[in-house]
N, C-alpha and C. Protein backbone atom coordinates (compact mmCIF):
# COMPACT_ATOMS: atom_id res chain seq x y z
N UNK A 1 -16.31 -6.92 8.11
CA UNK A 1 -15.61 -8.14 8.40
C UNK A 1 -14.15 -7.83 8.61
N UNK A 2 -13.36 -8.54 9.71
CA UNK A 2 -12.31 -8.57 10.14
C UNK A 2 -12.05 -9.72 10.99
N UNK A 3 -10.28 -8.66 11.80
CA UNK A 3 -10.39 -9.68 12.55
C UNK A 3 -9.73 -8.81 13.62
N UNK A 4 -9.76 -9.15 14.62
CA UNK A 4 -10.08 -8.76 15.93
C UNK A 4 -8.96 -9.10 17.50
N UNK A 5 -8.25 -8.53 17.63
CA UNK A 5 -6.68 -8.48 18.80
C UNK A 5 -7.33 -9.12 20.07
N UNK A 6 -7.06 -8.79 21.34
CA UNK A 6 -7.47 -9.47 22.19
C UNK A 6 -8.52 -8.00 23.02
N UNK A 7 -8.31 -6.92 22.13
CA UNK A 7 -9.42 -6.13 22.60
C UNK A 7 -10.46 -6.23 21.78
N UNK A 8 -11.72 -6.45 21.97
CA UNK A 8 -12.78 -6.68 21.06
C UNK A 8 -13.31 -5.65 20.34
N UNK A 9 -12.98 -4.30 20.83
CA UNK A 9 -13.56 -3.33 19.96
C UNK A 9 -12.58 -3.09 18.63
N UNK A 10 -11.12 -3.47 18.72
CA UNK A 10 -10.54 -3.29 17.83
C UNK A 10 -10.19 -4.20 16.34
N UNK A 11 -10.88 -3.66 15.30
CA UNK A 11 -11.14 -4.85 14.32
C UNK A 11 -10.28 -3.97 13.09
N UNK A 12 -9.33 -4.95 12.51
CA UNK A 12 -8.54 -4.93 11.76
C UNK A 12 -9.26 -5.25 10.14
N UNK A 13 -8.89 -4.81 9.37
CA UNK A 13 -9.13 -5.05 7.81
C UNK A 13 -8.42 -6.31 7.73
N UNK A 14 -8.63 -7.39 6.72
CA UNK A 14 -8.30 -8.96 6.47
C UNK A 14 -8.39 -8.83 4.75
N UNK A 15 -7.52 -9.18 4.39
CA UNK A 15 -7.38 -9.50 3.03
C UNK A 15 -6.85 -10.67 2.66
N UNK A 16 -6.84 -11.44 1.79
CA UNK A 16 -5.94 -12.43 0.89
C UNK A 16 -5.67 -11.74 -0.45
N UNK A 17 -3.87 -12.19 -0.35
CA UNK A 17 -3.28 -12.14 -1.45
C UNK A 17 -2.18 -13.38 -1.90
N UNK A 18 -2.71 -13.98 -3.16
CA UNK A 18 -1.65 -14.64 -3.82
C UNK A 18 -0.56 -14.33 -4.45
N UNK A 19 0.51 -14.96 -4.49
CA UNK A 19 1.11 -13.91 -5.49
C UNK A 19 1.88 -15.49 -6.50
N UNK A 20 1.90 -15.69 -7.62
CA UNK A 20 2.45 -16.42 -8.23
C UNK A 20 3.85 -15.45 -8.87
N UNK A 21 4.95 -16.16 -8.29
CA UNK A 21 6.26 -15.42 -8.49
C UNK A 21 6.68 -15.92 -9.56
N UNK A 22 7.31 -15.16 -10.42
CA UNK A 22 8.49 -15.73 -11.79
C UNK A 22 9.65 -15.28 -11.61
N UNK A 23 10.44 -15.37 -10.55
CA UNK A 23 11.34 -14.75 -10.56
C UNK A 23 12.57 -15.72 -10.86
N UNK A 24 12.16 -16.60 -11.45
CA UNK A 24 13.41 -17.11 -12.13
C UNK A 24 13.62 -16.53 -12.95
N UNK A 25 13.17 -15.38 -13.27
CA UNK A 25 13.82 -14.93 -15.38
C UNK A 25 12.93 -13.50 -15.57
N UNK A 26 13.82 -12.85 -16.31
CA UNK A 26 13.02 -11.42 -16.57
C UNK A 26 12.21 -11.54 -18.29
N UNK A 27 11.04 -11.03 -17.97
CA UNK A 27 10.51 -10.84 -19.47
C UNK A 27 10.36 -9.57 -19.79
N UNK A 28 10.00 -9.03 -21.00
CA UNK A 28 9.29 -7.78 -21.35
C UNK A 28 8.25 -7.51 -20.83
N UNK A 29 7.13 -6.85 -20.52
CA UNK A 29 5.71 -6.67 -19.95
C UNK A 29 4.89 -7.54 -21.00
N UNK A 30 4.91 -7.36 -21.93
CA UNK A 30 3.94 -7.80 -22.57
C UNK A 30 3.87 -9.94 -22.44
N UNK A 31 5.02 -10.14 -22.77
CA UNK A 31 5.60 -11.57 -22.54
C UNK A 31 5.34 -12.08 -20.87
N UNK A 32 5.49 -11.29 -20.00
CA UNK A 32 4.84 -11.70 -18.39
C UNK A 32 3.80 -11.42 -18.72
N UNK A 33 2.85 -10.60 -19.06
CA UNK A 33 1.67 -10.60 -19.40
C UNK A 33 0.87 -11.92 -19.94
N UNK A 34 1.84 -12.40 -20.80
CA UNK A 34 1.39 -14.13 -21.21
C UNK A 34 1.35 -14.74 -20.34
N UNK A 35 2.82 -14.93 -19.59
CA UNK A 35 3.04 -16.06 -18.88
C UNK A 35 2.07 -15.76 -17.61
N UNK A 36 1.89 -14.76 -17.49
CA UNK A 36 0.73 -14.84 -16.23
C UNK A 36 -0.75 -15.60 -16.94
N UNK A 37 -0.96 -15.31 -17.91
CA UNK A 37 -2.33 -16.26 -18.40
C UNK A 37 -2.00 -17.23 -18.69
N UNK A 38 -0.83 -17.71 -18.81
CA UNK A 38 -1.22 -19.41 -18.86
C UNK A 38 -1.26 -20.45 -18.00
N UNK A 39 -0.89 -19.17 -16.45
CA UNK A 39 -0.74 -19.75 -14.97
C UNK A 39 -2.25 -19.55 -14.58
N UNK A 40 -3.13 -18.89 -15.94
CA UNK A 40 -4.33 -18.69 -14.94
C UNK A 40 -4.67 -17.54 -14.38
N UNK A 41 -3.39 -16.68 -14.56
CA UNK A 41 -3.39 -15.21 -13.62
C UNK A 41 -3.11 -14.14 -14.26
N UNK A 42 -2.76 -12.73 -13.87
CA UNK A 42 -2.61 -11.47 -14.49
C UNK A 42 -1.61 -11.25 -13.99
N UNK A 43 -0.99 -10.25 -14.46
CA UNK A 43 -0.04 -9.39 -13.67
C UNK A 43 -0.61 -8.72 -12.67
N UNK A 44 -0.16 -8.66 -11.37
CA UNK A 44 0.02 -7.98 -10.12
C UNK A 44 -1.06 -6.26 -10.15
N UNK A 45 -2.27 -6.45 -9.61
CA UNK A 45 -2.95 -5.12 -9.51
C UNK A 45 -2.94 -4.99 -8.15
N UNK A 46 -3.42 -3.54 -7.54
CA UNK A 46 -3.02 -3.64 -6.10
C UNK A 46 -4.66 -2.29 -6.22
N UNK A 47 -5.55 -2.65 -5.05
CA UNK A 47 -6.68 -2.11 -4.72
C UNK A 47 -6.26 -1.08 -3.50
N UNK A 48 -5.58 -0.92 -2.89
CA UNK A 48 -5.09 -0.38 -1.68
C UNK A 48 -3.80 -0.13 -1.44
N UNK A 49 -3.20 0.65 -0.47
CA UNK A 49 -1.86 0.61 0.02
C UNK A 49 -1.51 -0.65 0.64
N UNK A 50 -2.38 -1.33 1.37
CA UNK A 50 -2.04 -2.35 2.40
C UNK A 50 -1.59 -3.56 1.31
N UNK A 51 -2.62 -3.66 0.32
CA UNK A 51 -2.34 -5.07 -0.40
C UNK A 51 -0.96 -4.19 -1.27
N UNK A 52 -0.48 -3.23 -1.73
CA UNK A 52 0.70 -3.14 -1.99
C UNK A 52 1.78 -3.35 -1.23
N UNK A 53 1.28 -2.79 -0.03
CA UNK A 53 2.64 -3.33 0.81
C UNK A 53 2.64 -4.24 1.45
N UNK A 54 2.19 -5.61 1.12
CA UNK A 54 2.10 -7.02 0.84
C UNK A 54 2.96 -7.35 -0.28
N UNK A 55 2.90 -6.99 -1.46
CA UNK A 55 3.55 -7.30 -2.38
C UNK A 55 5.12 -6.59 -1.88
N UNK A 56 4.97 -5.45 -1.53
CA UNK A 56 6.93 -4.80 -1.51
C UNK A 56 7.06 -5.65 -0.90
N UNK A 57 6.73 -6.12 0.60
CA UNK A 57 7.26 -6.92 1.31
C UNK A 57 7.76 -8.29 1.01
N UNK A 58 6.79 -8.73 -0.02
CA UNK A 58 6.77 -10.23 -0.83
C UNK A 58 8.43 -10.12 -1.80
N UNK A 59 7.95 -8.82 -2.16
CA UNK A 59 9.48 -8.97 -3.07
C UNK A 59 10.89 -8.45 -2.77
N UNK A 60 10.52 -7.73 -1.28
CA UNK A 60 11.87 -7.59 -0.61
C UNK A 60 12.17 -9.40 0.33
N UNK A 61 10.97 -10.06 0.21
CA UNK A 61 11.71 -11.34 1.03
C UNK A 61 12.42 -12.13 0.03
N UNK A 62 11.74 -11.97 -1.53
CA UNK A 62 12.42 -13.25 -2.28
C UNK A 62 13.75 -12.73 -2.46
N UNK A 63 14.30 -11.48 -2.08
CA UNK A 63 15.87 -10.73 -2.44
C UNK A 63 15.51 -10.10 -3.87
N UNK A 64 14.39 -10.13 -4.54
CA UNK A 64 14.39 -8.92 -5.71
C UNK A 64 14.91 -7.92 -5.01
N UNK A 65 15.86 -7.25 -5.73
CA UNK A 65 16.44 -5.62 -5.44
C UNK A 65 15.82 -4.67 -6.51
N UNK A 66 15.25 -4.84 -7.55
CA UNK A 66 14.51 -3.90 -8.50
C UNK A 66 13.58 -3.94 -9.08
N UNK A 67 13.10 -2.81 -9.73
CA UNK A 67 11.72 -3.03 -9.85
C UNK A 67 11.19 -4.69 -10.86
N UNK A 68 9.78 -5.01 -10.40
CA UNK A 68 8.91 -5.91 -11.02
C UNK A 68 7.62 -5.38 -11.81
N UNK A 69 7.47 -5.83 -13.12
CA UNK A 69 6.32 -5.64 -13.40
C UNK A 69 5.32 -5.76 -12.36
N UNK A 70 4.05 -4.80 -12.93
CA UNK A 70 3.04 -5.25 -12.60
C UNK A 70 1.49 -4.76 -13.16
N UNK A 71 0.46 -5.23 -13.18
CA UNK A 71 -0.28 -5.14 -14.67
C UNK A 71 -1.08 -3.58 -14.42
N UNK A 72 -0.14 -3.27 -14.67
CA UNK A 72 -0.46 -0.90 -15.11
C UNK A 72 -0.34 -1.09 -16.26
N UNK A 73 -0.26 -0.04 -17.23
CA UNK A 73 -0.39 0.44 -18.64
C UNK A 73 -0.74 1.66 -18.72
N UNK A 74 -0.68 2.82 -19.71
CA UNK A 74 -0.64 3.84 -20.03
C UNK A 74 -1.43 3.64 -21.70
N UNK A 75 -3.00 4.04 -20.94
CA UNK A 75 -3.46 3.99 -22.36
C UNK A 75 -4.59 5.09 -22.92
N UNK A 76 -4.89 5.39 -24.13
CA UNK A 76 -4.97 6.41 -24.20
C UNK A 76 -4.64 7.86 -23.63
N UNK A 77 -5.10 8.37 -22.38
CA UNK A 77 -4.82 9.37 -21.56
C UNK A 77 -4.69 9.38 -20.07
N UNK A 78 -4.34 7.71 -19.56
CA UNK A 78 -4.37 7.43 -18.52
C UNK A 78 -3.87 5.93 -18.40
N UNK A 79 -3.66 6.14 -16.97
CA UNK A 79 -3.22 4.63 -16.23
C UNK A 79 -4.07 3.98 -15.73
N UNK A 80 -4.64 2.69 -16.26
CA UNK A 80 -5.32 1.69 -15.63
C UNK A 80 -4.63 0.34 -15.88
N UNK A 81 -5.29 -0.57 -14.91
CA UNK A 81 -4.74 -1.54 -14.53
C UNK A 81 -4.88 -2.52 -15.75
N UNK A 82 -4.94 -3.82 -15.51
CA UNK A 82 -5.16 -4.83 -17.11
C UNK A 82 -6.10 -5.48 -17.58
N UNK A 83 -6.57 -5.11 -16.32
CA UNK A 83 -8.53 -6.01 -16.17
C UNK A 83 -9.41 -4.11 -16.36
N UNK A 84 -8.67 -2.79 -16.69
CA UNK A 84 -9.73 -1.77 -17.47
C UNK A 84 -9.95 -0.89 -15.82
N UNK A 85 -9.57 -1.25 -14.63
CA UNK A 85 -10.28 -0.57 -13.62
C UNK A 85 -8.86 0.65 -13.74
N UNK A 86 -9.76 1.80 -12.88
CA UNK A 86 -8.92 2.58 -12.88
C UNK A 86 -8.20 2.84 -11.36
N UNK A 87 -7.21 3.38 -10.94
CA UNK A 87 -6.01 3.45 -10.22
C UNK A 87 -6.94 3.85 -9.30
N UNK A 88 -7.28 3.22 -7.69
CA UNK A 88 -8.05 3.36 -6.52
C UNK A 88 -6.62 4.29 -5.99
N UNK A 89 -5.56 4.34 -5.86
CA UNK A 89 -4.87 5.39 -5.12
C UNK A 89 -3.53 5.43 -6.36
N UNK A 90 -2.88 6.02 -5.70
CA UNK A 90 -1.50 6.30 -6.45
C UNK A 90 -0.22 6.71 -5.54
N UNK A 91 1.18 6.09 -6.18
CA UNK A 91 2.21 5.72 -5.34
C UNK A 91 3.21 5.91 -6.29
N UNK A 92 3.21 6.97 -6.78
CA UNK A 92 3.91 7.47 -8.01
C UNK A 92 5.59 7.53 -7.33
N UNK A 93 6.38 7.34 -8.20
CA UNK A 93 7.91 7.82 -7.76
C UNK A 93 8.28 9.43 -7.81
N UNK A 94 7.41 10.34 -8.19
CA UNK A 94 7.82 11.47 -8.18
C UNK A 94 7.99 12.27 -9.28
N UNK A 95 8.29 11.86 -10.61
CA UNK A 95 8.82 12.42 -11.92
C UNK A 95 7.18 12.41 -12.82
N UNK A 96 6.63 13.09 -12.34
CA UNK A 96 4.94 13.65 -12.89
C UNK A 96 4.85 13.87 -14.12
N UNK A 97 6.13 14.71 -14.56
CA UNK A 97 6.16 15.12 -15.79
C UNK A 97 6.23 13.79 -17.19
N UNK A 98 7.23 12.45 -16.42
CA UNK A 98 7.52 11.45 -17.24
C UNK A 98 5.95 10.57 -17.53
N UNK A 99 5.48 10.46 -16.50
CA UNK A 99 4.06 9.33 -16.20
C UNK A 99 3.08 10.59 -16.45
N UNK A 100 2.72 11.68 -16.66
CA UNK A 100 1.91 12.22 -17.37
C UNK A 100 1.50 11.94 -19.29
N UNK A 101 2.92 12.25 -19.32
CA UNK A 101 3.27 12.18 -20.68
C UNK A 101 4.46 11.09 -20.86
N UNK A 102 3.82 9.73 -20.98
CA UNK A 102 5.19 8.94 -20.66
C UNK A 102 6.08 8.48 -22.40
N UNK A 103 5.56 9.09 -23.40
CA UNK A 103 6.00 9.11 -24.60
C UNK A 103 6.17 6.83 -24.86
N UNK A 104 7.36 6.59 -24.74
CA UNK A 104 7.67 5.06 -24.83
C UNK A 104 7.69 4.14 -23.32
N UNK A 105 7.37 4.94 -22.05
CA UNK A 105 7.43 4.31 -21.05
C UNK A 105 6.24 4.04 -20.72
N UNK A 106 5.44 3.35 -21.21
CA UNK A 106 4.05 3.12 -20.76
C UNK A 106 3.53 2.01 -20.04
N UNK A 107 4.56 1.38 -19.49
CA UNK A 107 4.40 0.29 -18.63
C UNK A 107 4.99 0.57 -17.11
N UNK A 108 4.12 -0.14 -16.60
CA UNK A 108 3.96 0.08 -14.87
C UNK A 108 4.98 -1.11 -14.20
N UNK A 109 5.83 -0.55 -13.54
CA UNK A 109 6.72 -1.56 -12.44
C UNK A 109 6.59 -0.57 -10.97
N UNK A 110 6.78 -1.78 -10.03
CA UNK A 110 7.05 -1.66 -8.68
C UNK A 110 8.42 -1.62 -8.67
N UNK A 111 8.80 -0.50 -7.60
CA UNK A 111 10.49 -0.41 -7.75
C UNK A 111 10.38 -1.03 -6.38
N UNK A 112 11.50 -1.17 -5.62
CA UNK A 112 12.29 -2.12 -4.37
C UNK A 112 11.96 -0.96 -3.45
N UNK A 113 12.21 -0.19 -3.64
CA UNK A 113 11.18 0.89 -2.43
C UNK A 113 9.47 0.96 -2.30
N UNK A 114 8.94 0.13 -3.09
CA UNK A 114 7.39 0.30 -3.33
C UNK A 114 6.98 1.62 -3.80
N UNK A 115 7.03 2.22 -4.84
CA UNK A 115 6.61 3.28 -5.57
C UNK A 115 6.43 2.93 -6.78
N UNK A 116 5.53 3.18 -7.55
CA UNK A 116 5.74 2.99 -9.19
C UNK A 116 6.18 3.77 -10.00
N UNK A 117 6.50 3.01 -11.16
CA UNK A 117 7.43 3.63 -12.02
C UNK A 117 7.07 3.34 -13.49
N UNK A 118 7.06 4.10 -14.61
CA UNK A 118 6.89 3.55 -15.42
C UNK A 118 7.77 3.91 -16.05
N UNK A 119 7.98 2.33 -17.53
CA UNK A 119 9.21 1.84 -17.83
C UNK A 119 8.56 1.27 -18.98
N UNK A 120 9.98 1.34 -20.36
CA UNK A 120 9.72 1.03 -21.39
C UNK A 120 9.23 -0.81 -21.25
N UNK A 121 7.90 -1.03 -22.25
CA UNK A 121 7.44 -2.23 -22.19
C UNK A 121 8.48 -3.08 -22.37
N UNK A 122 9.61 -3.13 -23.20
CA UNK A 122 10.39 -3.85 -23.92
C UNK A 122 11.54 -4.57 -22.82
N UNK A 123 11.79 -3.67 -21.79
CA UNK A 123 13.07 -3.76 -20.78
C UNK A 123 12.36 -5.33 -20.37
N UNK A 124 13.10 -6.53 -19.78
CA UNK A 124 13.10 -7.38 -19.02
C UNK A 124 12.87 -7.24 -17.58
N UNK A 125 12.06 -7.62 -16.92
CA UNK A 125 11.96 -7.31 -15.71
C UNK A 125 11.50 -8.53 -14.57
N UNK A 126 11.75 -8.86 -13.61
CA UNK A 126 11.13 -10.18 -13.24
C UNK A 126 9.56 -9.50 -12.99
N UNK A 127 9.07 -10.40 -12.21
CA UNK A 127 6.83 -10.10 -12.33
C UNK A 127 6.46 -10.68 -11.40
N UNK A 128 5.39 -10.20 -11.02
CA UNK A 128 4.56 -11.06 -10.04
C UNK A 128 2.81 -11.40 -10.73
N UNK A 129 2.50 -12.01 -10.92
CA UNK A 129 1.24 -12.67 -11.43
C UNK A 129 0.58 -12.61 -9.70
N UNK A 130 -1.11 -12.25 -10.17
CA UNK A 130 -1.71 -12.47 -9.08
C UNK A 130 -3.05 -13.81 -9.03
């Protein structure tokens, strides 16, 4: 299933994405983590590159300039998302050594370039709920 240009053989991938924004106010991860369940929603998981770069794009239009939560975690010996699935690709910022072994940074943000990053739970950050 897709959808389809004005050449018929060429069929495009189609997704929906919501995004419930909080960007009036920064929380800790764990505290957006709430406020996304009482909207009903989670923090921000991303299945693909494409639906991520839906979201950078989403948060380079509202004028966020830095990173946003979004529902990663660092648990036991790995990164999965908040609903338990594990990471379909990866879009790491580069510092392997920190997100291997992230000691107190065990929380996942999207930086303003679209790469992830992980960052102490505690820091304030604005969020995107999905």
């Amino acid at each position: 299933m897709g959808l389809r240009d004005s050449n018929p053989l060429n069929l495009y991938p189609f997704f929906c994405v919501r995004f419930d924004w909080a960007a009036t106010r920064r929380l800790s991860w764990e505290s957006a983590l709430r406020d996304c369940a009482e909207r009903l929603a989670s923090l921000q998981s991303f299945s693909s590159k494409a639906e991520q770069q839906v979201a950078v794009d989403a948060v380079e239009w509202s004028g966020i300039q830095e990173p946003v939560w979004i529902g990663m975690r660092f648990l036991g010996d790995r990164w999965l998302w908040v609903d338990g699935s594990a990471l379909q690709f990866e879009a790491w910022d580069g510092n392997e050594k920190e997100r291997l072994c992230p000691a107190h940074k065990v929380c996942g943000a999207l930086s303003a370039a679209g790469l992830w990053e992980n960052r102490d739970c505690a820091e304030e950050l604005f969020f995107i709920c999905d």
